[in-house]
Protein backbone atom coordinates (compact mmCIF):
# COMPACT_ATOMS: atom_id res chain seq x y z
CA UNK A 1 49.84 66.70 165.42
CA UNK A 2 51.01 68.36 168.35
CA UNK A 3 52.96 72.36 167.55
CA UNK A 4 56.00 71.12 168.49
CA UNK A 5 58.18 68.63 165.87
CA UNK A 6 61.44 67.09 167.11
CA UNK A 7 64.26 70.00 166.83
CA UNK A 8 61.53 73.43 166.05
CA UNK A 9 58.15 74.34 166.22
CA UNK A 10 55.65 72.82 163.41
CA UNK A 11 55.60 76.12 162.17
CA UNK A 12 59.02 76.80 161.29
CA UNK A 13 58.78 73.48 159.09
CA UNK A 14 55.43 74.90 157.67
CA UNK A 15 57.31 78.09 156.34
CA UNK A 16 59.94 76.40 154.90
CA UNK A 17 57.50 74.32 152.55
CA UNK A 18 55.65 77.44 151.80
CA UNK A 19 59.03 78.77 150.64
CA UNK A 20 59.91 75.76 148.43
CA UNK A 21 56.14 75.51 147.34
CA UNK A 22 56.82 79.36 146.40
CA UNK A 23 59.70 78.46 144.45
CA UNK A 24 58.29 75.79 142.54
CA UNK A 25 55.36 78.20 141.15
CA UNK A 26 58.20 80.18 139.99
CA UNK A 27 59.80 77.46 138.39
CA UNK A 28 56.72 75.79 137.01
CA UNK A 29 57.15 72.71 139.03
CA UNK A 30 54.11 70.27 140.14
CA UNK A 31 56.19 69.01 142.45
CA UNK A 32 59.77 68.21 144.49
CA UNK A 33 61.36 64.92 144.98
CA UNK A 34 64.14 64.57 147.82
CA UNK A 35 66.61 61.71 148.84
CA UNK A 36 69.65 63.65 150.95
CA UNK A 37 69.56 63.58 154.14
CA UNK A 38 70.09 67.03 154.70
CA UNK A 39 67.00 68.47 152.74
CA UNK A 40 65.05 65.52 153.96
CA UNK A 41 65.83 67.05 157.41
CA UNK A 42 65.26 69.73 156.29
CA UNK A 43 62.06 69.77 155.22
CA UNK A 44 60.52 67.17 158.02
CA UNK A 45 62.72 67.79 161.23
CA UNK A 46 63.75 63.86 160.86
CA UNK A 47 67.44 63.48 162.12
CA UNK A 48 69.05 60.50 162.72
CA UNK A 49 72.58 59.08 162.44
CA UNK A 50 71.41 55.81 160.19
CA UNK A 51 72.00 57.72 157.13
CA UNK A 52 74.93 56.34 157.73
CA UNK A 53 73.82 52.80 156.31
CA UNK A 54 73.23 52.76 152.75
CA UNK A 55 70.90 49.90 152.25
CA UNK A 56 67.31 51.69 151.74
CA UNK A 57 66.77 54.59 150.04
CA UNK A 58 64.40 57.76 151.66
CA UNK A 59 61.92 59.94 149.78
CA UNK A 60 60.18 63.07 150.67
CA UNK A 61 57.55 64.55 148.25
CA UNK A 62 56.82 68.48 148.33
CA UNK A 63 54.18 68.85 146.02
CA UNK A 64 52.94 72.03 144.78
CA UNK A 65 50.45 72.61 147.35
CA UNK A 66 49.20 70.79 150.41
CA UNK A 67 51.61 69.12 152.93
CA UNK A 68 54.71 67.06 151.91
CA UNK A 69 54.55 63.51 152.08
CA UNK A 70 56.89 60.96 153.26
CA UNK A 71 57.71 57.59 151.72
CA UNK A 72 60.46 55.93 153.52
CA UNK A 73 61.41 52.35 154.64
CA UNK A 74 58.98 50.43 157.44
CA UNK A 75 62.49 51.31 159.77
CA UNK A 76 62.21 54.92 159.87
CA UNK A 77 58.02 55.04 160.63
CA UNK A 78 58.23 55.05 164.33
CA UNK A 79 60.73 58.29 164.20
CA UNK A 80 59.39 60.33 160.82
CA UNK A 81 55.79 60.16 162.81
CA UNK A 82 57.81 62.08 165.97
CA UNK A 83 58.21 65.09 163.08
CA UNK A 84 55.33 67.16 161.48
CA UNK A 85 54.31 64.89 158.97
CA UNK A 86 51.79 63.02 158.87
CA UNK A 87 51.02 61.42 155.37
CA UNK A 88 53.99 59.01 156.06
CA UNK A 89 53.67 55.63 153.36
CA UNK A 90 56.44 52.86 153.97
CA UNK A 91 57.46 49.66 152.50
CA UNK A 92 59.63 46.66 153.87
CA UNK A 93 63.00 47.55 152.81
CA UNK A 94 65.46 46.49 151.63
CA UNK A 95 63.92 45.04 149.30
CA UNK A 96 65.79 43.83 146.11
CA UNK A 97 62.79 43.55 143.66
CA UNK A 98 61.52 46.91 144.30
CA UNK A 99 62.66 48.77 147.19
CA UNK A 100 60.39 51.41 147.44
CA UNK A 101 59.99 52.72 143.44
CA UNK A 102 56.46 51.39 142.55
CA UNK A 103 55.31 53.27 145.71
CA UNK A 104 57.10 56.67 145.12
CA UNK A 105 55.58 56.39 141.37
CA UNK A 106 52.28 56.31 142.77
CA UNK A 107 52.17 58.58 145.34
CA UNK A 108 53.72 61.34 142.98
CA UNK A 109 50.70 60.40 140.51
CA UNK A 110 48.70 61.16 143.20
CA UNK A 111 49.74 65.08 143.51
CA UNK A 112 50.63 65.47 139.87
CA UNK A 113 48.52 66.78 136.67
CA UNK A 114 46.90 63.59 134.60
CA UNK A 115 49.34 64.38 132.27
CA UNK A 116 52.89 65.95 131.74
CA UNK A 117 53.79 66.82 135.60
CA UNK A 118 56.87 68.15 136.22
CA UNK A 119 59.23 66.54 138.84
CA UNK A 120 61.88 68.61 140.34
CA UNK A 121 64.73 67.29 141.69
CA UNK A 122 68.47 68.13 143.55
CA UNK A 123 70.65 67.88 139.63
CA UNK A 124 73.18 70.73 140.26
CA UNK A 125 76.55 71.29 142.31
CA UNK A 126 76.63 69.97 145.47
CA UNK A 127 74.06 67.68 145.51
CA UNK A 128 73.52 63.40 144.90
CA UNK A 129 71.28 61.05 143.94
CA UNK A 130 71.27 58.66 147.40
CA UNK A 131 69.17 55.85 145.54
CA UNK A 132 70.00 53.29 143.29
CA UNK A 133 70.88 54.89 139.71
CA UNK A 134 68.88 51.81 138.27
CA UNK A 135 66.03 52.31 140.51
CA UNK A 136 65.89 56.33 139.45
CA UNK A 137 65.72 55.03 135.89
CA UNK A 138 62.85 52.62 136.40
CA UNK A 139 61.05 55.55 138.34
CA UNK A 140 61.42 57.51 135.35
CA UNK A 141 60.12 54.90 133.28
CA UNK A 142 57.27 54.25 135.51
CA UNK A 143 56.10 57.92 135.39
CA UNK A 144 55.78 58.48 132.25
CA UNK A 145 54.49 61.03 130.51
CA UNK A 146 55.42 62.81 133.55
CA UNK A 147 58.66 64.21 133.54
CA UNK A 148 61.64 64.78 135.56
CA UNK A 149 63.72 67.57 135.70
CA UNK A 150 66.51 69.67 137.58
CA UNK A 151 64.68 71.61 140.63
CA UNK A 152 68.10 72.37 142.06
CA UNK A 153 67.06 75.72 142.70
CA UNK A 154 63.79 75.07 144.53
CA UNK A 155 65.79 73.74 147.50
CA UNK A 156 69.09 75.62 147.32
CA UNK A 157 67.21 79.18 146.99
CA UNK A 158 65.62 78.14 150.20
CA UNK A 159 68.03 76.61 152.88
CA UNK A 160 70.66 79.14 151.90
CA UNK A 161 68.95 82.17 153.80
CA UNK A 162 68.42 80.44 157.37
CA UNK A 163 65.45 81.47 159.64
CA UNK A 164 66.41 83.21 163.21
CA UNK A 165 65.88 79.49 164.77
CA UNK A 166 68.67 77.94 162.38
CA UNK A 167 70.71 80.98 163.34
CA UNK A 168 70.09 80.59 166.68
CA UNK A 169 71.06 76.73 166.70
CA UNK A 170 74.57 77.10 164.75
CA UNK A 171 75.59 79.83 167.43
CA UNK A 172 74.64 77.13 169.78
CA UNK A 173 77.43 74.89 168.06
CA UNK A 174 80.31 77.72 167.40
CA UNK A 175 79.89 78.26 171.30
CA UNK A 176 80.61 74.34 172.03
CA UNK A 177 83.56 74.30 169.75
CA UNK A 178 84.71 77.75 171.21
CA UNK A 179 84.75 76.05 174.33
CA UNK A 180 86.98 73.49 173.56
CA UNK A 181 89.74 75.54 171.59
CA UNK A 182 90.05 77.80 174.28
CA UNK A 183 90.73 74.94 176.40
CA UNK A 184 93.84 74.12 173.86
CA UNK A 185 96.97 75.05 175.65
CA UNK A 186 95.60 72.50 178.62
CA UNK A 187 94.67 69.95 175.53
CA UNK A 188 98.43 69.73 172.98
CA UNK A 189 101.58 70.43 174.53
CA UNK A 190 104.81 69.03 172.98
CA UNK A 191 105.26 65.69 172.62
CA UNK A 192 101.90 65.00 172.39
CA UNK A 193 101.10 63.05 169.16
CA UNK A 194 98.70 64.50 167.00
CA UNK A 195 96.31 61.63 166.41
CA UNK A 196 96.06 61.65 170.09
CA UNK A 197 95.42 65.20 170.23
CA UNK A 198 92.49 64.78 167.49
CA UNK A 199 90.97 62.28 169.55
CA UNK A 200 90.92 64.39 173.08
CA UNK A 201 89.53 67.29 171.17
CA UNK A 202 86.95 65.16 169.72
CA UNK A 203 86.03 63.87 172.93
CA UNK A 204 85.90 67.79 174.72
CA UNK A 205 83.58 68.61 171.85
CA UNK A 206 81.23 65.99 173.20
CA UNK A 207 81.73 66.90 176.70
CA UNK A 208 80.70 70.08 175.52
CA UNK A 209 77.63 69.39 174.11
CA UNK A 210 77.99 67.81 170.68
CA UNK A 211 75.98 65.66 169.50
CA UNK A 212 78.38 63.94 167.16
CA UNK A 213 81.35 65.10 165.45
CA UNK A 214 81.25 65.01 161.78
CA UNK A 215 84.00 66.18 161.11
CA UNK A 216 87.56 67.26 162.27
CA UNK A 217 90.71 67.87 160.10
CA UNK A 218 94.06 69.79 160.81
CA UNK A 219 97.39 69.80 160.39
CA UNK A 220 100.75 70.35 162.62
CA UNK A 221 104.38 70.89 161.07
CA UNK A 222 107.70 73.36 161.44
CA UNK A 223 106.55 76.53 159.95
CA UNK A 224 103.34 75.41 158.46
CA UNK A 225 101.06 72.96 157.82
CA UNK A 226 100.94 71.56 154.19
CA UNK A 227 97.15 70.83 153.90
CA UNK A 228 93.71 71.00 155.73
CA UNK A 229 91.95 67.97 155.27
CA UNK A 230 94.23 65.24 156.31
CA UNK A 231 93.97 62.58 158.68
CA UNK A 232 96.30 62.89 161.93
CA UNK A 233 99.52 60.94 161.76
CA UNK A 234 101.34 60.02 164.83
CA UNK A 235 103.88 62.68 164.59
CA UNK A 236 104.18 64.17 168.00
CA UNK A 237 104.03 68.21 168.32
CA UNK A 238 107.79 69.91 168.42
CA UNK A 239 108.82 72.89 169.02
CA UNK A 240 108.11 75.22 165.65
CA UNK A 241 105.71 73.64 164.88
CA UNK A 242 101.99 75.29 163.63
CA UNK A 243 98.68 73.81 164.73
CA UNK A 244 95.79 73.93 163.57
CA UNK A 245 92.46 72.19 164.07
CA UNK A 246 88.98 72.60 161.98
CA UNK A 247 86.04 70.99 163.11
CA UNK A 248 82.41 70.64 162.26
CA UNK A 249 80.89 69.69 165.22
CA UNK A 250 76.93 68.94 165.01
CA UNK A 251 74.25 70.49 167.60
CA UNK A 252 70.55 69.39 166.59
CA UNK A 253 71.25 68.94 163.38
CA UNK A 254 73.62 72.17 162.49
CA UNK A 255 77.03 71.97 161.91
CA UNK A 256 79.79 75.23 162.97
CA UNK A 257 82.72 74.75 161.00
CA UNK A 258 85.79 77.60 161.67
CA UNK A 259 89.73 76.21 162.97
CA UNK A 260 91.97 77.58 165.21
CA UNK A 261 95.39 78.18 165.19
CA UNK A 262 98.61 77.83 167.21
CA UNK A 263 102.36 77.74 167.46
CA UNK A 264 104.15 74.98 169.74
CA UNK A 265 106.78 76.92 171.65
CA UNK A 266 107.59 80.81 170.72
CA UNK A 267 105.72 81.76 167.08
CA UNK A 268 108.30 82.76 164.05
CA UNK A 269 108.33 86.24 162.65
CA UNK A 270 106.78 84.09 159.18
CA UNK A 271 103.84 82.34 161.44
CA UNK A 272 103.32 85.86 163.25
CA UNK A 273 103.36 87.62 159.65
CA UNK A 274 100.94 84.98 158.05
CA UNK A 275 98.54 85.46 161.11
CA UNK A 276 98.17 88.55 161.17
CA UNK A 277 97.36 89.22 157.78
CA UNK A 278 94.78 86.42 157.80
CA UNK A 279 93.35 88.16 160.94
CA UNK A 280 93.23 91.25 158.88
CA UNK A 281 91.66 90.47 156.05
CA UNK A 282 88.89 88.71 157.35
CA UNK A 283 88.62 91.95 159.22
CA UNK A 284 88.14 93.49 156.29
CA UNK A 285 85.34 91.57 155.21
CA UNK A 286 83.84 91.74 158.53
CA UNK A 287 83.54 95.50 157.74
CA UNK A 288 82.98 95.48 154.06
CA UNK A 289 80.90 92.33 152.99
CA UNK A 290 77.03 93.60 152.09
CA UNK A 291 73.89 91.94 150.90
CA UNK A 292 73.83 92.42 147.43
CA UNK A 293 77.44 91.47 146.80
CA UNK A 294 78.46 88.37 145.13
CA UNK A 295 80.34 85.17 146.44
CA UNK A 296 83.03 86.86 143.83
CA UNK A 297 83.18 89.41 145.76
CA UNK A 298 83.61 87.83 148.94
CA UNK A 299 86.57 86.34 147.23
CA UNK A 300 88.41 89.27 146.13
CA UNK A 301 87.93 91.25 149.13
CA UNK A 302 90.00 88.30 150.81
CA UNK A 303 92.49 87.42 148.16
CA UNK A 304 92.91 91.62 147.19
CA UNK A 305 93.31 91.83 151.46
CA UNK A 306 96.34 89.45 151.19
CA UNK A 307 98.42 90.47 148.35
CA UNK A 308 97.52 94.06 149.31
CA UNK A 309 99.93 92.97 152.45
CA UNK A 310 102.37 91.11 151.05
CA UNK A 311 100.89 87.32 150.87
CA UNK A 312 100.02 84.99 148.14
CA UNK A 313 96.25 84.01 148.82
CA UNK A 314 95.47 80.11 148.45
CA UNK A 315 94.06 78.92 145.25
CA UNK A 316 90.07 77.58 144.81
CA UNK A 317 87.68 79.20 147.49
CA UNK A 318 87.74 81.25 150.63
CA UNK A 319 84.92 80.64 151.97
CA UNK A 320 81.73 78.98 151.40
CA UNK A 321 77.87 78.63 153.02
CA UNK A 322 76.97 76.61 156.00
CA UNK A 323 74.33 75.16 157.76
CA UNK A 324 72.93 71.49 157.91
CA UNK A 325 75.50 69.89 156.19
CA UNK A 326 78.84 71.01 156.35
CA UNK A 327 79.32 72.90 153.58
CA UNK A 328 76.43 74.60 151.67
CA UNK A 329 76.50 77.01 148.56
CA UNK A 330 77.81 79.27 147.53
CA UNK A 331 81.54 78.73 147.26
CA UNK A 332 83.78 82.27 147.60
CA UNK A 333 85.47 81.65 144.34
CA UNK A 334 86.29 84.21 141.29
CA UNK A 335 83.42 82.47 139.28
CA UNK A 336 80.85 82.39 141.57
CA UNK A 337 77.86 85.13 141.13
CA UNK A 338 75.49 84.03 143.85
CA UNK A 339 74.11 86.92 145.17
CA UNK A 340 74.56 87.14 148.86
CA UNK A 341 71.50 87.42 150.88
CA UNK A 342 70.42 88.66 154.49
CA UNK A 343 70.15 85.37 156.71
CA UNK A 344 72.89 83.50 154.56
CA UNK A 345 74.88 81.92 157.65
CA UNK A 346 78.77 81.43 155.46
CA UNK A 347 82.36 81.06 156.26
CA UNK A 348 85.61 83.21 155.84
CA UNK A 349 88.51 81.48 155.13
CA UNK A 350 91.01 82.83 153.82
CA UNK A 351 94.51 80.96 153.41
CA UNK A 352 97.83 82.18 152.39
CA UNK A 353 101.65 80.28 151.86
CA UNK A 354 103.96 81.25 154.28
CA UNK A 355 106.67 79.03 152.63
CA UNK A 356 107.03 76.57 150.24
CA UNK A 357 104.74 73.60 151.19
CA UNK A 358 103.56 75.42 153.95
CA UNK A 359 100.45 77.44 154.80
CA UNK A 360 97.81 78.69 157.38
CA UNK A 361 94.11 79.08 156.61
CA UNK A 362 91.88 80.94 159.10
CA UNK A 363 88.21 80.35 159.31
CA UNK A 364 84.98 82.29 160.95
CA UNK A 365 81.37 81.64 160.82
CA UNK A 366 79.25 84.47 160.14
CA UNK A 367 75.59 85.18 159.59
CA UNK A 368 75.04 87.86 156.90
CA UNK A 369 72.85 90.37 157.79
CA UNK A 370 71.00 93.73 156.49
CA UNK A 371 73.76 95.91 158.29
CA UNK A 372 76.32 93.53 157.66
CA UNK A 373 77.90 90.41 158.69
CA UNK A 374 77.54 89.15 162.46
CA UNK A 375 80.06 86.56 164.02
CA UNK A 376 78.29 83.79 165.13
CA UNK A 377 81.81 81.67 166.29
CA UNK A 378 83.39 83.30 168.80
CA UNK A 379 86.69 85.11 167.20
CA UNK A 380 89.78 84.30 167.04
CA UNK A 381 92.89 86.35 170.00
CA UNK A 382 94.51 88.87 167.23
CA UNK A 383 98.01 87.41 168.06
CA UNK A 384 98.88 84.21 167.38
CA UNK A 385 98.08 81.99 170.24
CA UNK A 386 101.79 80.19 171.86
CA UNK A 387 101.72 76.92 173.88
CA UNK A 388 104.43 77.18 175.71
């Protein structure tokens, strides 16, 4: 197998499976069973865009010790045996009568005890099962008296703190989608309906050097926008209104997700006000977030930070992990104690109401380190950007 393996080195994949096999020790594990795509990717460098189909399921065994093993559908050989693996088992899939579970069950026999293994696997928050429910009950069946159990941790523990190379690569994407909003004043001007305006910025984001865009949400209306995760309506821009647009844009497999934004015409004194205290307070947790600290505490140094200056902070969180899917843990809510680690790559994003049914929410990426947090997009102007 040659050192290099699709997006890194072999040996960047190699550490991460120590680190997993690590965990499971800790966790008293015999092994770790994975269907996402993202901790299939990973754990094996395999990225592709027919995730999107789902007709076959995909499995990727970490066992305790030795190398992980893929079992996957006859489709995906040619481009899993381009990554590091190389114990790769397939069937001919789909296949209604067993698509791929009497396989699975006896290659995790293979790297289990003779009796009571333990299989971890993805249970908690923020993950799925992408197989058939019925066909994870017949694998359960099938192993027993082996027995399967949440390994949520195993992963999570893991892909939160990101190596220099996944640093390195999510720059890479918060410099492509820096690009483009700095290009906005020649991209919206009045008039200009906001579904179209999605679509061009989609398409400079690609210019740019996307590889796809995942995902891109916003919002334009007088004063404020009321949410941040519709779909654009064919409203053109006006005069008062406030832009903004959020994207997660995808570079070799890692996502940057921040927004931008702007007023159409001359900014009110309330869309100056909001601004600027969102601009501030993520300030302040540019200066004052530590490892050590908890996602809670990411969470009240942003909410504190706006009603210290007047605003009423957004309800549910303000921020939140990133990385190879979108979103990752932790969540910056009041209730969540993750500790925050050096190498965690997360998000600020505070929001506040400027008026009734109308807000702005301002978002960063940052990558956490010893001495503090280091921007990784570019940051925003300090004044509320005007297209005139």
């Amino acid at each position: 197998m040659a050192d290099r393996s699709m997006i890194f080195p072999k040996f960047e994949f190699q550490t991460r499976c120590s680190r997993i096999q690590a965990e499971l020790g800790l966790r008293d594990l015999d092994a770790l069973l994975l269907t996402e795509a993202a901790d299939i990717f990973y754990v094996t460098g395999f990225l592709t865009r027919f995730w999107e189909s789902p007709a076959r399921p995909w499995f990727v065994i970490v066992p305790r010790e030795g190398a992980p093993i893929a079992v996957i559908p006859a489709i995906g050989v040619d481009l899993m045996g381009r990554t590091w693996i190389e114990d790769i088992r397939s069937w001919s899939a789909p296949d209604p009568r067993d698509d791929g579970i009497t396989l699975l069950a006896e290659t995790l026999r293979e790297v289990l005890p003779v009796t009571d293994g333990a299989i971890g696997m993805p249970m908690g928050a923020e993950t799925a099962l992408r197989m058939p429910l019925a066909g994870y009950n017949s694998l359960c069946a099938a192993l027993v008296p082996h027995r399967v159990v949440d390994g949520t941790g195993a992963i999570q523990r893991v892909r939160e703190v990101k190596s220099e190379a996944e640093i390195a690569k999510i720059r890479t994407t918060c410099a492509i989608a820096g690009r483009v909003f700095d290009r906005m004043p020649d991209l919206a001007q009045r008039g200009l309906p906001l579904d179209q305006l999605f679509c061009r910025f989609q398409a400079e984001l690609l210019h740019e050097g996307a590889d796809w865009v995942s995902y891109v949400a916003g919002g334009a209306g007088q004063g404020g926008y009321g949410d941040v995760i519709s779909p654009a309506a064919a409203e053109p821009l006006a005069t008062g209104d406030l832009l903004m647009l959020d994207t997660g844009a995808v570079r070799e497999g890692y996502f940057c997700d921040f927004d931008r934004n702007f007023a159409i015409g001359p900014a009110s004194d309330a869309m100056r006000r909001a601004y600027d205290i969102l601009f501030a307070v993520t300030e302040d947790a540019l200066t004052q977030l530590q490892p050590g600290q908890r996602a809670a505490d990411a969470h009240r140094i942003l909410a504190d930070g706006i009603r210290r200056r007047g605003g009423q902070p957004l309800g549910g969180r303000l921020g939140h992990g990133l990385g190879v899917t979108l979103t990752e843990w932790p969540s910056f809510t009041p209730l969540d104690e993750t500790e925050l680690r050096a190498g965690m790559v997360l998000t600020l994003e505070p929001g506040m109401e400027i008026a009734p049914g109308c807000i702005m929410v301002h978002e960063e990426n940052i990558v956490l380190q010893d001495r503090g947090p280091i921007l990784l997009s570019p940051r925003a102007p300090d004044q509320l950007p005007e297209i005139l």
